[in-house]
C-alpha atoms as a PDB file:
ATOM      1  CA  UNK A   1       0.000   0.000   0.000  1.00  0.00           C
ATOM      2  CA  UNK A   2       1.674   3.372  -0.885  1.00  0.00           C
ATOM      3  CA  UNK A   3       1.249   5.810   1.293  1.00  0.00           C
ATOM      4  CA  UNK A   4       2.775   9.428   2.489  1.00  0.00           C
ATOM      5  CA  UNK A   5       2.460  10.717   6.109  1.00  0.00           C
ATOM      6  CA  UNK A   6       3.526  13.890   7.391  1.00  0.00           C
ATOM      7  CA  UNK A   7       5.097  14.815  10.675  1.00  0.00           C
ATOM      8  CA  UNK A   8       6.696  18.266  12.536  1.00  0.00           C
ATOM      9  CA  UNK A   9       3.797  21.005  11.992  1.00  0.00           C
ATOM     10  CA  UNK A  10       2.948  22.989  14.908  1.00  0.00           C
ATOM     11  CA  UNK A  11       3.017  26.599  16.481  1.00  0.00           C
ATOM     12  CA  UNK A  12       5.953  28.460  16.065  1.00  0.00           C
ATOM     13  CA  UNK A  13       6.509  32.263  16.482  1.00  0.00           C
ATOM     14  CA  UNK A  14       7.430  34.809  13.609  1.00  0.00           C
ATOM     15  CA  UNK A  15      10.718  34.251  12.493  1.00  0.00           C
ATOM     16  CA  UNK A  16      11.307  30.759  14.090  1.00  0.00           C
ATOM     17  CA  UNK A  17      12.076  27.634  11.906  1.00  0.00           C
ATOM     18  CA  UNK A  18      10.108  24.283  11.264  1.00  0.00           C
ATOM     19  CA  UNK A  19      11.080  20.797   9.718  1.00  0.00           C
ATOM     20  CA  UNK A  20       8.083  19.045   8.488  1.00  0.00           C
ATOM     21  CA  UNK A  21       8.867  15.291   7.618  1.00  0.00           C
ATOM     22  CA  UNK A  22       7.371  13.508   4.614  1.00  0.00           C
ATOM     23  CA  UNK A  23       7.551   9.796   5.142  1.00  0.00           C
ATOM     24  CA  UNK A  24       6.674   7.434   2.101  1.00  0.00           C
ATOM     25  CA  UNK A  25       5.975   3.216   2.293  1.00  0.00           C
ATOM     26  CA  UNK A  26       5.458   1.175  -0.023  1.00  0.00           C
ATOM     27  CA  UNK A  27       7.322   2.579  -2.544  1.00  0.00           C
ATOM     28  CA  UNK A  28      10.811   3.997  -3.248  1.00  0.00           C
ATOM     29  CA  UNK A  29      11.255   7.714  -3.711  1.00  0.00           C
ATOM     30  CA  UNK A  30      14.503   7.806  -5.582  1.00  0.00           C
ATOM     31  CA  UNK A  31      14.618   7.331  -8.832  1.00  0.00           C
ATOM     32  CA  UNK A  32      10.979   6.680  -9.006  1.00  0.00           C
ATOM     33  CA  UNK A  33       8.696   9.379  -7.671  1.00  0.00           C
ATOM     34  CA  UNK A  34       8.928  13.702  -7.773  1.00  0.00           C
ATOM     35  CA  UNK A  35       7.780  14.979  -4.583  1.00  0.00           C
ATOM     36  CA  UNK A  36       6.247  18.472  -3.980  1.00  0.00           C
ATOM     37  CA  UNK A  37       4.880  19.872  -0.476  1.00  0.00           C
ATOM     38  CA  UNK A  38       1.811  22.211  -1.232  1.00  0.00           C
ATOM     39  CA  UNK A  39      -0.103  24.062   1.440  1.00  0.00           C
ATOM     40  CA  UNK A  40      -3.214  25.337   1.736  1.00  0.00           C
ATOM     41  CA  UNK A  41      -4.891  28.254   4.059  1.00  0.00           C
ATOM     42  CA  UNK A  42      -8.503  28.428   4.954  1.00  0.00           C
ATOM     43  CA  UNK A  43     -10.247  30.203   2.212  1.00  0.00           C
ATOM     44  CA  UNK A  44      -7.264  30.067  -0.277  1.00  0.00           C
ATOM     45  CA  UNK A  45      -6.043  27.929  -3.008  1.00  0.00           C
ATOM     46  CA  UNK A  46      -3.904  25.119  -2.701  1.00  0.00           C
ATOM     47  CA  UNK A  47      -0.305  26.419  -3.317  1.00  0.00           C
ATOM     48  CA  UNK A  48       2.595  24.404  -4.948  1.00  0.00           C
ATOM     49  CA  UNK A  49       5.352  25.433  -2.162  1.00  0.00           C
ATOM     50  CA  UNK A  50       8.514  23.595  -3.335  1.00  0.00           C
ATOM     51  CA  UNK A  51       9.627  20.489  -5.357  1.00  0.00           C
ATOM     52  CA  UNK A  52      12.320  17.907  -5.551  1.00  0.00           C
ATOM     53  CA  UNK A  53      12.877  15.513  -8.556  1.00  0.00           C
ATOM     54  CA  UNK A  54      13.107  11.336  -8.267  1.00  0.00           C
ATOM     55  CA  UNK A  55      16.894  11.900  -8.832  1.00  0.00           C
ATOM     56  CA  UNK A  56      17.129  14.711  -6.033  1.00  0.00           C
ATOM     57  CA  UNK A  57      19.165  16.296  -8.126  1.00  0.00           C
ATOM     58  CA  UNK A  58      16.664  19.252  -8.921  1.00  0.00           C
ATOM     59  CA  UNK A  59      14.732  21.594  -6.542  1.00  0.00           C
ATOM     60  CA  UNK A  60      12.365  23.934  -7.070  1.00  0.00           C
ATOM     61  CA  UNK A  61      10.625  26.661  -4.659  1.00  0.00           C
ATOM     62  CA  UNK A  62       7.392  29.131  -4.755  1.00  0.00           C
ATOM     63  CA  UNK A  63       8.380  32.415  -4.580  1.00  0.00           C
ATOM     64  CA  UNK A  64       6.521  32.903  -1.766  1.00  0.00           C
ATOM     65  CA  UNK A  65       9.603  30.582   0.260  1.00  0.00           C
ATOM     66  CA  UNK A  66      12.511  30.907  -2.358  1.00  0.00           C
ATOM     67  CA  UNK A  67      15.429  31.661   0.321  1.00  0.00           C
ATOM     68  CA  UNK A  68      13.427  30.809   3.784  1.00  0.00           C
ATOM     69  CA  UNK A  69      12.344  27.292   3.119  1.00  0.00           C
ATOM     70  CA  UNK A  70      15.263  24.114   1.873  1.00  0.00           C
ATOM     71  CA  UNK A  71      13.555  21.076   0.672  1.00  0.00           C
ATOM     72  CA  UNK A  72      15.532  18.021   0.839  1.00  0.00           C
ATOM     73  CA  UNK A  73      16.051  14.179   0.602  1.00  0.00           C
ATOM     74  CA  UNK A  74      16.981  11.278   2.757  1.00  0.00           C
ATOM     75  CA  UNK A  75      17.243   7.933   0.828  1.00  0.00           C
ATOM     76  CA  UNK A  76      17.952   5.677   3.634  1.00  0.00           C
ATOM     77  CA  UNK A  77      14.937   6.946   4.988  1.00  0.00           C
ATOM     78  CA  UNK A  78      12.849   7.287   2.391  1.00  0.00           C
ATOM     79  CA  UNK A  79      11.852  10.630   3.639  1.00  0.00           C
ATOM     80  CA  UNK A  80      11.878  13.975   2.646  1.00  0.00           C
ATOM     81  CA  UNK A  81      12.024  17.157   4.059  1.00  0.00           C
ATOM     82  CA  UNK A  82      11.069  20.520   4.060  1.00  0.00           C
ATOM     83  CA  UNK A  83      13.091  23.141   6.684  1.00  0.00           C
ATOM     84  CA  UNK A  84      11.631  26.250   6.904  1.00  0.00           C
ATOM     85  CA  UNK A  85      13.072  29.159   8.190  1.00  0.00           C
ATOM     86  CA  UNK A  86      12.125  32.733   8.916  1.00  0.00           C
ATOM     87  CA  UNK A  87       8.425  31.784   8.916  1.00  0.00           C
ATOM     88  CA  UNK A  88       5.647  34.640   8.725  1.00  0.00           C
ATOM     89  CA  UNK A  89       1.976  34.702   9.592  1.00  0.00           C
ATOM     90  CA  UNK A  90       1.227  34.480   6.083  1.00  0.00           C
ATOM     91  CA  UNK A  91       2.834  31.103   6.076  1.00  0.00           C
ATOM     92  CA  UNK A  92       0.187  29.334   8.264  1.00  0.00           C
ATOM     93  CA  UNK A  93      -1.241  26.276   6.317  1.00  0.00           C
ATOM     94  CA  UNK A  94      -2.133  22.815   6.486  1.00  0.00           C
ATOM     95  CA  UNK A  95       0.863  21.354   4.501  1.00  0.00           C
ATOM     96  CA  UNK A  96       0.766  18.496   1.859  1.00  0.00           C
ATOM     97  CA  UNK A  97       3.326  16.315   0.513  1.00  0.00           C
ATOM     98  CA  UNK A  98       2.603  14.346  -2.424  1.00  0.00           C
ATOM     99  CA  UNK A  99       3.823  12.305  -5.078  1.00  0.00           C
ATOM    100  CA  UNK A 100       3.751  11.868  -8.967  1.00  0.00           C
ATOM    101  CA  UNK A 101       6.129   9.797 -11.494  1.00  0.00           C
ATOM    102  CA  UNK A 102       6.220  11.649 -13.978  1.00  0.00           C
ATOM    103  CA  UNK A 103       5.516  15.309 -15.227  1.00  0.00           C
ATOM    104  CA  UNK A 104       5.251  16.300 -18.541  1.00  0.00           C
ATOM    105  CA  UNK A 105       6.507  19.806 -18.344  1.00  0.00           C
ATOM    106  CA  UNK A 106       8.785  20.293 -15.529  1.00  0.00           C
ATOM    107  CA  UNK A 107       6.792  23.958 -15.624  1.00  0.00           C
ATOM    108  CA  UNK A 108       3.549  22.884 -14.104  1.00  0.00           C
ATOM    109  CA  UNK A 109       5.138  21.405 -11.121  1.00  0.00           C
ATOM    110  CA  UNK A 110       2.983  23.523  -8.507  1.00  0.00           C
ATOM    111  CA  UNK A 111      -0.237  22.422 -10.268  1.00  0.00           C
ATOM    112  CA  UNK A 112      -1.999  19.750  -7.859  1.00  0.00           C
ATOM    113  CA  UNK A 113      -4.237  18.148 -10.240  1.00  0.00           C
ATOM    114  CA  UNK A 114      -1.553  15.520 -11.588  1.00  0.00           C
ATOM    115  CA  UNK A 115      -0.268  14.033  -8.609  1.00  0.00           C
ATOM    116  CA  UNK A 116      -1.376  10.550  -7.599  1.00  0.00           C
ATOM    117  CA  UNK A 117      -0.648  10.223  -3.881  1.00  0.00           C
ATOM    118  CA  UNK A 118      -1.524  12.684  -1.011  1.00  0.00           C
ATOM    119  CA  UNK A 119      -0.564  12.958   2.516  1.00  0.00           C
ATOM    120  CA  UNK A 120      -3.250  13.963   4.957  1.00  0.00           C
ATOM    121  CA  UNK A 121      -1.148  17.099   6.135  1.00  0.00           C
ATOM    122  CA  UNK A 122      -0.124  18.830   9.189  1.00  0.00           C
ATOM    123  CA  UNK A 123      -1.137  22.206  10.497  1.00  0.00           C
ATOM    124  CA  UNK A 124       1.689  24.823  10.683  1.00  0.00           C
ATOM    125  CA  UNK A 125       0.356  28.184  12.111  1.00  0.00           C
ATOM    126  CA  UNK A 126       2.726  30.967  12.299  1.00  0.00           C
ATOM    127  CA  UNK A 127       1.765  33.061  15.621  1.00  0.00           C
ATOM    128  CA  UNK A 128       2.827  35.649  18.243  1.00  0.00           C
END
């Protein structure tokens, strides 16, 4: 059964730092699946926050995060990450991880539609 869980949201003041953990079974990331975290705030869209390729060779970040939030890989644990530093208020979300084999054009990576597996999320809320 393949399957993504997510781990490490909580309440954190502005400017502190988060690592939210996205743990996959039944299936191998590398070499095999792209992995993007989305988020999405009450009464917004779902937004495409950063990617990573099956290789882990490429990254890719929302310009919303570009600079504050590192996205990253561990193979051994078939696990990936996503630090985040410097977080604002406008960063609250529930956060997704999710998984796709292949995209067509490495463009549309933020677009939700085409990815086959879905986390249930955790809550981050940014808060004084």
């Amino acid at each position: 059964q393949l399957q993504l869980v997510e781990s490490g949201g909580g309440l954190v003041q502005p400017g502190g730092s988060l690592r939210l953990s996205c743990a996959a079974s039944g299936f191998t990331l590398k070499y095999n699946y792209i992995i993007v975290w989305f988020r999405q705030a009450p009464g917004k869209e779902r937004e495409g926050v950063s990617y990573i390729s099956s290789t882990g060779l490429t990254t890719k970040y929302a310009d919303s995060v570009k600079g504050r939030f590192t996205i990253s890989r561990d193979d051994a644990k078939n696990t990936v990450y996503l630090q985040m530093n410097s977080l604002k208020p406008e960063d609250t979300a529930v956060y997704y991880c999710a998984a796709v084999r292949f995209i067509k054009d490495g463009s549309t990576w933020s677009a939700g539609g085409q990815y086959d597996y879905w986390g249930l999320g955790t809550q981050v809320t940014v808060s004084s």
